[in-house]
Protein backbone atom coordinates (compact mmCIF):
# COMPACT_ATOMS: atom_id res chain seq x y z
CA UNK A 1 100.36 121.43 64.89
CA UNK A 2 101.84 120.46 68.02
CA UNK A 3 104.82 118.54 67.95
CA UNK A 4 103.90 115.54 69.74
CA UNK A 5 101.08 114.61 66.75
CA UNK A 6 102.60 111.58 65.28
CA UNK A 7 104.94 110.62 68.20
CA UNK A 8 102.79 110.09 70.96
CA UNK A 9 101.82 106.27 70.11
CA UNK A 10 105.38 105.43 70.47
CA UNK A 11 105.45 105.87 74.23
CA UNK A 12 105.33 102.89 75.95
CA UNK A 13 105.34 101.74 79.47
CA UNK A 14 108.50 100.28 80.41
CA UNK A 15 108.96 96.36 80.93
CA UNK A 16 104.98 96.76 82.15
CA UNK A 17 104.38 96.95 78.52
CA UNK A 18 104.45 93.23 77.92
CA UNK A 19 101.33 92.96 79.99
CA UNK A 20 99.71 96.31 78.67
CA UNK A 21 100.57 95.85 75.36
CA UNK A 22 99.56 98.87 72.64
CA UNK A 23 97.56 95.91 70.78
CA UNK A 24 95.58 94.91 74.28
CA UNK A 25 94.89 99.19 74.42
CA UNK A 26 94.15 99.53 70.94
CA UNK A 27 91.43 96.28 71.58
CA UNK A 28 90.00 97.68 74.70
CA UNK A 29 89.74 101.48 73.45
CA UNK A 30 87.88 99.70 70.72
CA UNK A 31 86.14 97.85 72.73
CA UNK A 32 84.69 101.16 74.90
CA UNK A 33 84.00 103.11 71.26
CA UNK A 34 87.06 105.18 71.91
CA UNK A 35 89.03 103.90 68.70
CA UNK A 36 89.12 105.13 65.73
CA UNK A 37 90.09 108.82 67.03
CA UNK A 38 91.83 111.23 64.78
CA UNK A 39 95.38 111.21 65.76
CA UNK A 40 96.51 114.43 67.86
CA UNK A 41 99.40 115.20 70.97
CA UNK A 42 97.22 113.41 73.44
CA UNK A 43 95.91 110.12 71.27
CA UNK A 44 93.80 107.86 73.43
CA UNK A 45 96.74 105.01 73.05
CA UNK A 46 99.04 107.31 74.91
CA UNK A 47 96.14 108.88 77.68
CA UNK A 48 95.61 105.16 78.70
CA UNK A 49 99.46 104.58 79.33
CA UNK A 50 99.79 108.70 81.02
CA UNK A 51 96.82 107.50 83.64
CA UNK A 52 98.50 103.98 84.48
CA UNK A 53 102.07 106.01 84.95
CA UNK A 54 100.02 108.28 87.71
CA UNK A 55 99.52 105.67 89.28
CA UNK A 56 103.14 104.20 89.22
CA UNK A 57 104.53 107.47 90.00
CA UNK A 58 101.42 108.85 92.49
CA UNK A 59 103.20 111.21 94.00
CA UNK A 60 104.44 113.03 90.89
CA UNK A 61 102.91 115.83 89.06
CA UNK A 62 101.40 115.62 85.50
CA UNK A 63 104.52 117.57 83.96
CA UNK A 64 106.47 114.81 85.88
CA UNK A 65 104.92 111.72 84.87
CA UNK A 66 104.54 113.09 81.49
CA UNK A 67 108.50 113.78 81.21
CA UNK A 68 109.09 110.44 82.81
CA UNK A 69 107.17 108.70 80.13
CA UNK A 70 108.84 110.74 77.24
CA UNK A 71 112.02 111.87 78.21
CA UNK A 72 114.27 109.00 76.48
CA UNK A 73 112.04 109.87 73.14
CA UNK A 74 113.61 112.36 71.32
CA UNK A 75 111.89 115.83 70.68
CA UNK A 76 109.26 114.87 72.80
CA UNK A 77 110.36 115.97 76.26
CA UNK A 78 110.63 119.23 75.57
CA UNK A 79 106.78 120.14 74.37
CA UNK A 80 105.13 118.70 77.70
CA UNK A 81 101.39 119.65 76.91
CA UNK A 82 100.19 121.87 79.56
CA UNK A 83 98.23 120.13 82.91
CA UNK A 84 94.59 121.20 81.62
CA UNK A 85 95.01 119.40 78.23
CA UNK A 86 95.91 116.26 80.19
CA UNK A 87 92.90 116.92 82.06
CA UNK A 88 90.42 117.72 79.12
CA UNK A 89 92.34 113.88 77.85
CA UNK A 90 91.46 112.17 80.28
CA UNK A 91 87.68 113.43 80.39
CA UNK A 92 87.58 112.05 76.82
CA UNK A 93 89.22 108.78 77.47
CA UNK A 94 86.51 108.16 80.96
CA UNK A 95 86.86 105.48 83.27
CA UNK A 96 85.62 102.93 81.33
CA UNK A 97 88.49 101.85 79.04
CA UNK A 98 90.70 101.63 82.40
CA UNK A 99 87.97 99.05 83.93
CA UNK A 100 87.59 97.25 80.80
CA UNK A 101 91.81 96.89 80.73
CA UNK A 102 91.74 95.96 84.13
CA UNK A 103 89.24 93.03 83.31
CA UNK A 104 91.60 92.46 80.56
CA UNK A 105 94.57 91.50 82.77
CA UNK A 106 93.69 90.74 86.19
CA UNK A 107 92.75 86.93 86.63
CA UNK A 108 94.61 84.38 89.31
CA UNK A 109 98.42 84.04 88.44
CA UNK A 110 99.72 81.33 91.08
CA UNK A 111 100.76 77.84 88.86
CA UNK A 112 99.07 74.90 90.48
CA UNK A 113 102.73 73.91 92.29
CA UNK A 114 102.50 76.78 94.59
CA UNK A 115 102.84 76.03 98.42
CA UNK A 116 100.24 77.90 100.27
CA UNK A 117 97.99 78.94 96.88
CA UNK A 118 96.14 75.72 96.80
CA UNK A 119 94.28 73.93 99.46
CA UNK A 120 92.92 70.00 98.97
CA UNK A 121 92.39 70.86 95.21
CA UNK A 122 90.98 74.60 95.57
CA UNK A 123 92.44 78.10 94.83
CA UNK A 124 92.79 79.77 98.22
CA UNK A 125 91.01 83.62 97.67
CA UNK A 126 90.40 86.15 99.88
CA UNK A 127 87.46 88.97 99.59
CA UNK A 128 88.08 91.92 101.54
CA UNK A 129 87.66 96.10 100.95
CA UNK A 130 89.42 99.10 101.80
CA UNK A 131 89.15 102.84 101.16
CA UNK A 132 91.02 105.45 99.40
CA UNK A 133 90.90 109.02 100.09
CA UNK A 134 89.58 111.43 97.19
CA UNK A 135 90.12 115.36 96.74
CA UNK A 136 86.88 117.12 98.57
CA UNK A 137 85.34 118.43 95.94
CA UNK A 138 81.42 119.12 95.92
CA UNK A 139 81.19 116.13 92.94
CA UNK A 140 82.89 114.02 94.97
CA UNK A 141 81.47 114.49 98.35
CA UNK A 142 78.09 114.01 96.34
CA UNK A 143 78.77 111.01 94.30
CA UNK A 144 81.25 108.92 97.42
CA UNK A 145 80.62 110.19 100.38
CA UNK A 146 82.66 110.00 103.23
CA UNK A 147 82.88 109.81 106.94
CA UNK A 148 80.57 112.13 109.27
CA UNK A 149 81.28 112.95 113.05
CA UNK A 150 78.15 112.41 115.74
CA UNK A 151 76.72 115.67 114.48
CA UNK A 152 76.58 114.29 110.90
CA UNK A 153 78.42 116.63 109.32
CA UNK A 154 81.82 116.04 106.90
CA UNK A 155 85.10 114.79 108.80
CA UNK A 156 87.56 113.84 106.43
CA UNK A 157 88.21 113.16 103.00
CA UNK A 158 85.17 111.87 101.00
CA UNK A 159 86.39 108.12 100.39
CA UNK A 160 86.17 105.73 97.46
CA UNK A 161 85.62 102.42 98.72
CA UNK A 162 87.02 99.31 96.70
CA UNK A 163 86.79 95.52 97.02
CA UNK A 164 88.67 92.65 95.60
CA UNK A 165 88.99 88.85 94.95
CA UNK A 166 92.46 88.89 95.50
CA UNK A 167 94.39 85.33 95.24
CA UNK A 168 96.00 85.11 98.35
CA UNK A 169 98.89 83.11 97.23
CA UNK A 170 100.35 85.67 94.90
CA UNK A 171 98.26 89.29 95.81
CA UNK A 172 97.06 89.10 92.57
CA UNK A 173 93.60 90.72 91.66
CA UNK A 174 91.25 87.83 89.91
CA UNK A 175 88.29 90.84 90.30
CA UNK A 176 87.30 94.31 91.87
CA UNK A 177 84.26 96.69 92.58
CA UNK A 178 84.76 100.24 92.99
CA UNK A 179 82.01 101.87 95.02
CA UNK A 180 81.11 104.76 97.31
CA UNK A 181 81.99 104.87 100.88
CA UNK A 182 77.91 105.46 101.47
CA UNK A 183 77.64 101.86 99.88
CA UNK A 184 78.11 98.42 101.35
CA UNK A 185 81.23 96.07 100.74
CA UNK A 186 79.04 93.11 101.05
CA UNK A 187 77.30 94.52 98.06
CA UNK A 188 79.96 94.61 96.06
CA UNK A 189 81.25 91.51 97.21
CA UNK A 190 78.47 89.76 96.17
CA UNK A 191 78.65 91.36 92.36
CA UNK A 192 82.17 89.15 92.21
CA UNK A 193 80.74 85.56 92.65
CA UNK A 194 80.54 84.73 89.60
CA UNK A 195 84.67 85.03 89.23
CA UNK A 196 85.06 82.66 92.28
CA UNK A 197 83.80 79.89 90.70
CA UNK A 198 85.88 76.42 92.39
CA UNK A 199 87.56 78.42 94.62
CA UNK A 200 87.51 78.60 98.65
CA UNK A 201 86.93 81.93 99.39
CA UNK A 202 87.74 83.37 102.81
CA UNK A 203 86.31 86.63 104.33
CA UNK A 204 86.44 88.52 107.59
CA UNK A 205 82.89 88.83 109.73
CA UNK A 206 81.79 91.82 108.32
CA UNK A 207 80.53 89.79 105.09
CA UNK A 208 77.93 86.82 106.27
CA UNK A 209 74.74 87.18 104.50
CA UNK A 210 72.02 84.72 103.14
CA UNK A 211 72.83 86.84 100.19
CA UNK A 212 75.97 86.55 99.62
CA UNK A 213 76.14 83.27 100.71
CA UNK A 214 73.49 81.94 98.29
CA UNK A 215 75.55 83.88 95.17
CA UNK A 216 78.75 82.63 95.70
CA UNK A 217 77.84 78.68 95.87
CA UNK A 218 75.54 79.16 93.33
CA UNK A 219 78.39 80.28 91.27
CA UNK A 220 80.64 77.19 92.67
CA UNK A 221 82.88 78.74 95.16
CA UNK A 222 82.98 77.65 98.57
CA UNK A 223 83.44 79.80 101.39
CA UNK A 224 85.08 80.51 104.51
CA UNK A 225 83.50 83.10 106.36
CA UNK A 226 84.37 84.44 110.06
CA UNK A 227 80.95 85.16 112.04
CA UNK A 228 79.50 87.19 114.64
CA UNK A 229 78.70 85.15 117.38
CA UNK A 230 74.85 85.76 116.92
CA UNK A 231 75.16 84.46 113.06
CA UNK A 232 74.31 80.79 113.07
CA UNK A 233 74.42 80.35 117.15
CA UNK A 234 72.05 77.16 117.70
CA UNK A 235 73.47 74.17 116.89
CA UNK A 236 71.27 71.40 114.84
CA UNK A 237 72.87 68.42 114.52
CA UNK A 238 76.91 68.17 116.07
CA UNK A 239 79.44 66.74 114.05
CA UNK A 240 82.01 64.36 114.85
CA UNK A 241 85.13 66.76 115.17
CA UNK A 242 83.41 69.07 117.71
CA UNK A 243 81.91 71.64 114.79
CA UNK A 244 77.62 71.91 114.08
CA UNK A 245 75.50 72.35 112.00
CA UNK A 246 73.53 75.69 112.25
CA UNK A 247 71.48 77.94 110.38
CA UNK A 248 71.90 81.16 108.99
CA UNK A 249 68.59 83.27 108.53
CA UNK A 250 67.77 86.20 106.67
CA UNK A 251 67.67 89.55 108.86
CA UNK A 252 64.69 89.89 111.14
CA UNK A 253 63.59 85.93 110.33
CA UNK A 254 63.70 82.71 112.76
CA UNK A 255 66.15 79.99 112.07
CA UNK A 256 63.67 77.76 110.60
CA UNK A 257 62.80 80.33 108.30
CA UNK A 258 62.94 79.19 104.67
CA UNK A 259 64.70 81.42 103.13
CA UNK A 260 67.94 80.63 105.38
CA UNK A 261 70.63 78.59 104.80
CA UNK A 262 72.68 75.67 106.41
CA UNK A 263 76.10 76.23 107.25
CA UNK A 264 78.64 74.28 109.45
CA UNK A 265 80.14 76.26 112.44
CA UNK A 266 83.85 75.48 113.65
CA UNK A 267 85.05 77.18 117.00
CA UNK A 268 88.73 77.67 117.98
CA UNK A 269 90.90 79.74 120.01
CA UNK A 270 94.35 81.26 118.89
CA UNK A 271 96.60 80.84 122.34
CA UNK A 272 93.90 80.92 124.03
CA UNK A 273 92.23 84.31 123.03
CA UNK A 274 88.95 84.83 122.12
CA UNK A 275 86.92 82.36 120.82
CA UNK A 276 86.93 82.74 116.45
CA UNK A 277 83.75 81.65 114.57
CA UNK A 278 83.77 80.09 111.35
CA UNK A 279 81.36 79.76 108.94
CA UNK A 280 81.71 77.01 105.75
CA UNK A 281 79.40 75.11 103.25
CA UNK A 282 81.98 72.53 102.96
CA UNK A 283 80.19 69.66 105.17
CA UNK A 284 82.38 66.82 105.06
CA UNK A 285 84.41 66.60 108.24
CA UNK A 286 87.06 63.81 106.48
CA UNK A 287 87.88 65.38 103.60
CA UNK A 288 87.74 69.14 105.01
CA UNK A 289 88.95 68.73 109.13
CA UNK A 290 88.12 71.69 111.10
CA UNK A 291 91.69 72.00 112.31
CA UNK A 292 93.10 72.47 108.87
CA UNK A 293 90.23 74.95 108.45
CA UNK A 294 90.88 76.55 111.33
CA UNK A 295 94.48 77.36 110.71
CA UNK A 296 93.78 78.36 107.06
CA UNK A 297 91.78 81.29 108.03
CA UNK A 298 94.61 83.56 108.52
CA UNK A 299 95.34 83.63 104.82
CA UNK A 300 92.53 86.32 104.65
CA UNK A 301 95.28 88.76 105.70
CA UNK A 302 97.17 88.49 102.39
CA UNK A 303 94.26 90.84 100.66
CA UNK A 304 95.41 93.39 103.57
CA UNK A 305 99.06 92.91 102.69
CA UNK A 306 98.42 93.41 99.13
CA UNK A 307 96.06 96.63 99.45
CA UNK A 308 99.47 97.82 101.82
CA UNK A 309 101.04 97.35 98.46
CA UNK A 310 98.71 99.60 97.27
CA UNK A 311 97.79 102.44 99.55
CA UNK A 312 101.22 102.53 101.27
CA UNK A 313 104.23 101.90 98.96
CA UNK A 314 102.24 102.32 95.50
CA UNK A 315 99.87 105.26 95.91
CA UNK A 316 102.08 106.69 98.90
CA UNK A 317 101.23 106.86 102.53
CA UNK A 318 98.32 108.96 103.54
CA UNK A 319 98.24 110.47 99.71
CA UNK A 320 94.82 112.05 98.38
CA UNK A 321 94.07 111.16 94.95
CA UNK A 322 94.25 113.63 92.71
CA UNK A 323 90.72 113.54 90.52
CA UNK A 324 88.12 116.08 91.80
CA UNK A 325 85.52 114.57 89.39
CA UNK A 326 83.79 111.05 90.45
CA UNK A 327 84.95 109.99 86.78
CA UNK A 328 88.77 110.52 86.88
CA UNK A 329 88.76 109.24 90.65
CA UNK A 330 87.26 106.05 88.88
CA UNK A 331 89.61 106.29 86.06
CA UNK A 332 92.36 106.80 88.82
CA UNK A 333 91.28 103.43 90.85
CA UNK A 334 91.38 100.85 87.79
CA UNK A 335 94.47 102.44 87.06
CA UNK A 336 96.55 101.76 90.35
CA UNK A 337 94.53 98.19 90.19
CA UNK A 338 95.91 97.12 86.62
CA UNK A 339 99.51 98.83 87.61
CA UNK A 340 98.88 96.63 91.14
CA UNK A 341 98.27 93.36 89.06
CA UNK A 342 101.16 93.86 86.93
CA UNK A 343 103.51 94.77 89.30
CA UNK A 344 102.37 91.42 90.64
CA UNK A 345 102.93 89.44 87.93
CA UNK A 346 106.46 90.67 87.48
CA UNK A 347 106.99 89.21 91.18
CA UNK A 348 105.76 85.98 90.25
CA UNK A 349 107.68 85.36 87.02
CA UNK A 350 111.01 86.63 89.09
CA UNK A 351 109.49 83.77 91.89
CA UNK A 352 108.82 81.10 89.11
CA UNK A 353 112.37 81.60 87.65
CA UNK A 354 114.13 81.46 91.24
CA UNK A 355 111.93 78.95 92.44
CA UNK A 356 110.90 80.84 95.36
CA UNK A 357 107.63 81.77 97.44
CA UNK A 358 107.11 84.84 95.61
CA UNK A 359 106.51 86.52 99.57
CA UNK A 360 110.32 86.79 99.80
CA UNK A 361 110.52 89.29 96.50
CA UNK A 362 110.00 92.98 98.26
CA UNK A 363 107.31 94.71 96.28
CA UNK A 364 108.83 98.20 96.74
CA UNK A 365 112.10 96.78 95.01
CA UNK A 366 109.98 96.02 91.87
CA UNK A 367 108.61 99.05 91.84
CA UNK A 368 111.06 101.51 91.98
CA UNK A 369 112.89 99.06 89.13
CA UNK A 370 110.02 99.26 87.01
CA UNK A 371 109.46 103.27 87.31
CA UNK A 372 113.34 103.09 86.55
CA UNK A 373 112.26 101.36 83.15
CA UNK A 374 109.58 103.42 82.51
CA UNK A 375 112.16 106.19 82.51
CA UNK A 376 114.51 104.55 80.62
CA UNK A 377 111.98 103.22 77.89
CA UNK A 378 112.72 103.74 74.43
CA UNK A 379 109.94 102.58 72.04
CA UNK A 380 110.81 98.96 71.69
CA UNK A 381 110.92 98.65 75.61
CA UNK A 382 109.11 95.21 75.06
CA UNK A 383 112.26 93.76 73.98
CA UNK A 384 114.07 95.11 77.21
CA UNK A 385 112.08 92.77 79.38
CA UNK A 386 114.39 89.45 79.23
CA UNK A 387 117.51 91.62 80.83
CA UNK A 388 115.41 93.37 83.02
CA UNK A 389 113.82 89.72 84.73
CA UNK A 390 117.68 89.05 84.57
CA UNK A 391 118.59 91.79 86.74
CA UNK A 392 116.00 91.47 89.40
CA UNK A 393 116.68 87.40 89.73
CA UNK A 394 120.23 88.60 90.41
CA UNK A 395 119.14 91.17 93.21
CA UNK A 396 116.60 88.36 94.64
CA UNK A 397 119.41 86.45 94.79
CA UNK A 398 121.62 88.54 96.79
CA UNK A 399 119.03 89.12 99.39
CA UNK A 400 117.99 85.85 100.02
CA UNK A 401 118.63 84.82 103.38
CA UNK A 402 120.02 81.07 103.78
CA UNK A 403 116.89 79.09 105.08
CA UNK A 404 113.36 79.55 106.10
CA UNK A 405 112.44 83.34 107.12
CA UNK A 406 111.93 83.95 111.11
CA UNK A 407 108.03 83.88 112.45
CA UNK A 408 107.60 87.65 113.80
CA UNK A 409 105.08 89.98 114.36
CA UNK A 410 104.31 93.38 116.03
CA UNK A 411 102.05 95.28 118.34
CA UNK A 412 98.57 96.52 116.15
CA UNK A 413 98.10 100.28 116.96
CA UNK A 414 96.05 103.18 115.75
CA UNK A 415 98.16 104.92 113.17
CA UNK A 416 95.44 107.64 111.82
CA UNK A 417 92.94 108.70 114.64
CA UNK A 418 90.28 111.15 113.64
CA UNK A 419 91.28 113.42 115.35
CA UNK A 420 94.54 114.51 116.77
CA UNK A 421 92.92 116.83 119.30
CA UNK A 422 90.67 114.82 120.83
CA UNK A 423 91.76 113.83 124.25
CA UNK A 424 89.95 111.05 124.31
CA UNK A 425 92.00 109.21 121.32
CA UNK A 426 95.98 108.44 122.10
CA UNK A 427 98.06 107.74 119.34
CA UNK A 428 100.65 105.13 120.18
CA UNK A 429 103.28 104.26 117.74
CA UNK A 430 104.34 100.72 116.35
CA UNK A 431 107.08 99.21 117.98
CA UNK A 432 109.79 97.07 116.71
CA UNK A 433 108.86 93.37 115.38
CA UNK A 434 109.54 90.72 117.29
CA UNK A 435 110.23 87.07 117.33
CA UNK A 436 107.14 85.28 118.27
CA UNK A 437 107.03 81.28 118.42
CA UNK A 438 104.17 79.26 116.55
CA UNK A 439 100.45 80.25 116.99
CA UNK A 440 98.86 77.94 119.16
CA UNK A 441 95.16 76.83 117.63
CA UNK A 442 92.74 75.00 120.00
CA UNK A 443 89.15 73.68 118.79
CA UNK A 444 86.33 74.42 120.96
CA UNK A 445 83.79 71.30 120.43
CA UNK A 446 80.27 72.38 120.59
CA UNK A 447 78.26 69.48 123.43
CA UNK A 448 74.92 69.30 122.44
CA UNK A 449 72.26 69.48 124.90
């Protein structure tokens, strides 16, 4: 008998144990038919918290994230199983009971006094997608996909696409898809309208569709939606603010088309750039103004902060997951995503309890204190979680600078070209921030002929 039978349900996850708790594992494991499983090294309990810590630690081995999970339990850190019976664990455990946790905890986390969560009564949301790279094995290159040069043949990693209702307010996840690079994000994005329900929504132009648009105010979210500027182009009937009334058709049809929808169009300009298109079922031009509108669309960029928080400080820039089977890379994604929404919520109970936006609490902070606690863990961890808030109020504290933080930005740039030897592509490096006064936003009235 291996020595780890009977001790393995007594690891625990550090101070991310309150929100993973082994009574929310044992519920969803029984949930996805996985309880009930004779006892052994690897039990289920203890394969669900080993795939969440490789996500929290991505860029350790198995024998490292199991000895960081076990090595304040005695006689346990000395009898690391070997990598393929993790491997043969986590086959048995699947993906599902890692989605099903994840729909367990994620949800929308910002209290209704939060400055910049809210907007005339509605949660502010953001729906947006990135990719992940994935090991290029023949499953997964079969199952995802990936990029192709002009030729059509492989460049790159096959990729793992995911997209997420994030709350832009706190980076929290209130729901995700995990798909295929071959597939759409629209098509995921419309599989999460039913989770947006009286919230405004805001996406980026790469998501207006009759589709879409029909599921998520049928579900009673209203949108926000950057366009194209062929999407909705003839003006119907003007408005008094300068924004019109247009119509959005269904691909290939006219207009006037039926199946089609009515939308209101707002125009600006950011210091004088290029004219932005907005699309938004919310009519009223009292109660919503198209200036406020206007300047709320740049909250869409907190779902690319927090998937930053993901593919850069969590997983690790540039990292390849480490699943060659379409399963485990599944298994792998709801993992970082439920260690991503916790991680979160840690941030907002240290913001709640400081009475700060929770934007001036540096993710990477919280993380490296939490894998501290997952090292440190002993099996009643859970009770460890009072001192540890305690501790990283202090630190806030400390770091705080005395009044309102500096506006600054810096030059965009193309950090991962396809190819390095291509002479056509010329990788230019970020340069420092800079202080940068107040964006300038300008409506562009529509005159109706």
């Amino acid at each position: 008998m291996h020595p780890w039978v009977g001790l393995s349900d007594d690891v625990r996850l550090g101070v991310l144990t309150e929100w993973v708790s082994p009574e929310l594992v044992d519920g969803v494991l029984a949930e996805c038919g996985r309880g009930g499983v004779k006892p052994g090294a690897l039990s289920p309990r203890f394969m669900v918290y080993f795939t969440l810590g490789l996500a929290l630690f991505a860029q350790d081995s198995y024998d490292d994230v199991a000895e960081n999970l076990v090595g304040a339990l005695e006689g346990m850190h000395e009898t690391v199983p070997n990598r393929a019976s993790f491997t043969r664990a986590r086959q048995r455990l699947g993906p599902e009971a890692l989605e099903a946790l994840f729909r367990r905890v994620c949800g929308a986390v910002a209290p209704g006094d939060l400055s910049g969560a809210f907007w005339r009564g509605m949660r502010l949301a953001a729906v947006d997608g990135f990719v992940l790279d994935v090991p290029d094995s023949q499953a997964n290159r079969a199952f995802f996909g990936g990029p192709t040069d002009a030729r059509g043949a492989a460049a790159g990693f096959p990729q793992v696409r995911v997209v997420t209702l994030t709350e832009t307010g706190t980076h929290a996840s209130i729901d995700a898809r995990v798909g295929g690079f071959n597939g759409g994000e629209r098509e995921l994005a419309v599989q999460m309208a039913g989770s947006a329900a009286g919230m405004l929504v805001i996406m980026d132009r790469g998501f207006p569709g009759v589709e879409l648009w029909k599921a998520y105010t049928a579900a009673g979210a209203h949108l926000l939606l950057r366009a194209r500027s062929t999407v909705a182009s003839r003006p119907i009937e003007g408005l008094p603010d300068g924004s019109y009334l247009g119509r959005m058709s269904l691909a290939g049809q006219r207009a006037s088309h039926p199946g089609g929808v009515t939308v209101r169009v707002i125009e600006y300009q950011v210091d004088e750039g290029e004219v932005i298109r907005l699309l938004t079922d919310l009519i009223d031009v009292e109660a919503y103004p198209a200036a406020e509108l206007a300047a709320l669309y740049h909250e869409r960029w907190e779902a690319e902060s927090a998937y930053r928080q993901v593919k850069t400080f969590q997983r690790g820039s540039a990292q390849v997951l480490r699943s060659t089977a379409p399963a485990l890379v599944r298994q792998e994604v709801w993992a970082h995503l439920v260690v991503h929404h916790c991680l979160n919520r840690i941030i907002m109970r240290v913001a709640g309890g400081e009475r700060i936006d929770p934007d001036r609490i540096s993710f990477v902070k919280v993380l490296k204190h939490v894998r501290r606690s997952v090292i440190k863990q002993a099996k009643d961890a859970v009770s460890a979680v009072g001192s540890f808030l305690a501790m990283l109020e202090a630190k806030v504290r400390r770091k705080l600078d005395s009044g309102p933080r500096r506006g600054r930005a810096a030059p965009r740039a193309l950090k991962r070209p396809d190819s390095k030897y291509s002479p056509s592509v010329k990788k230019r490096q970020h340069g420092p921030t800079r202080r940068v006064p107040a964006k300038v936003i300008t409506l562009n009235p529509v005159m109706l002929q």
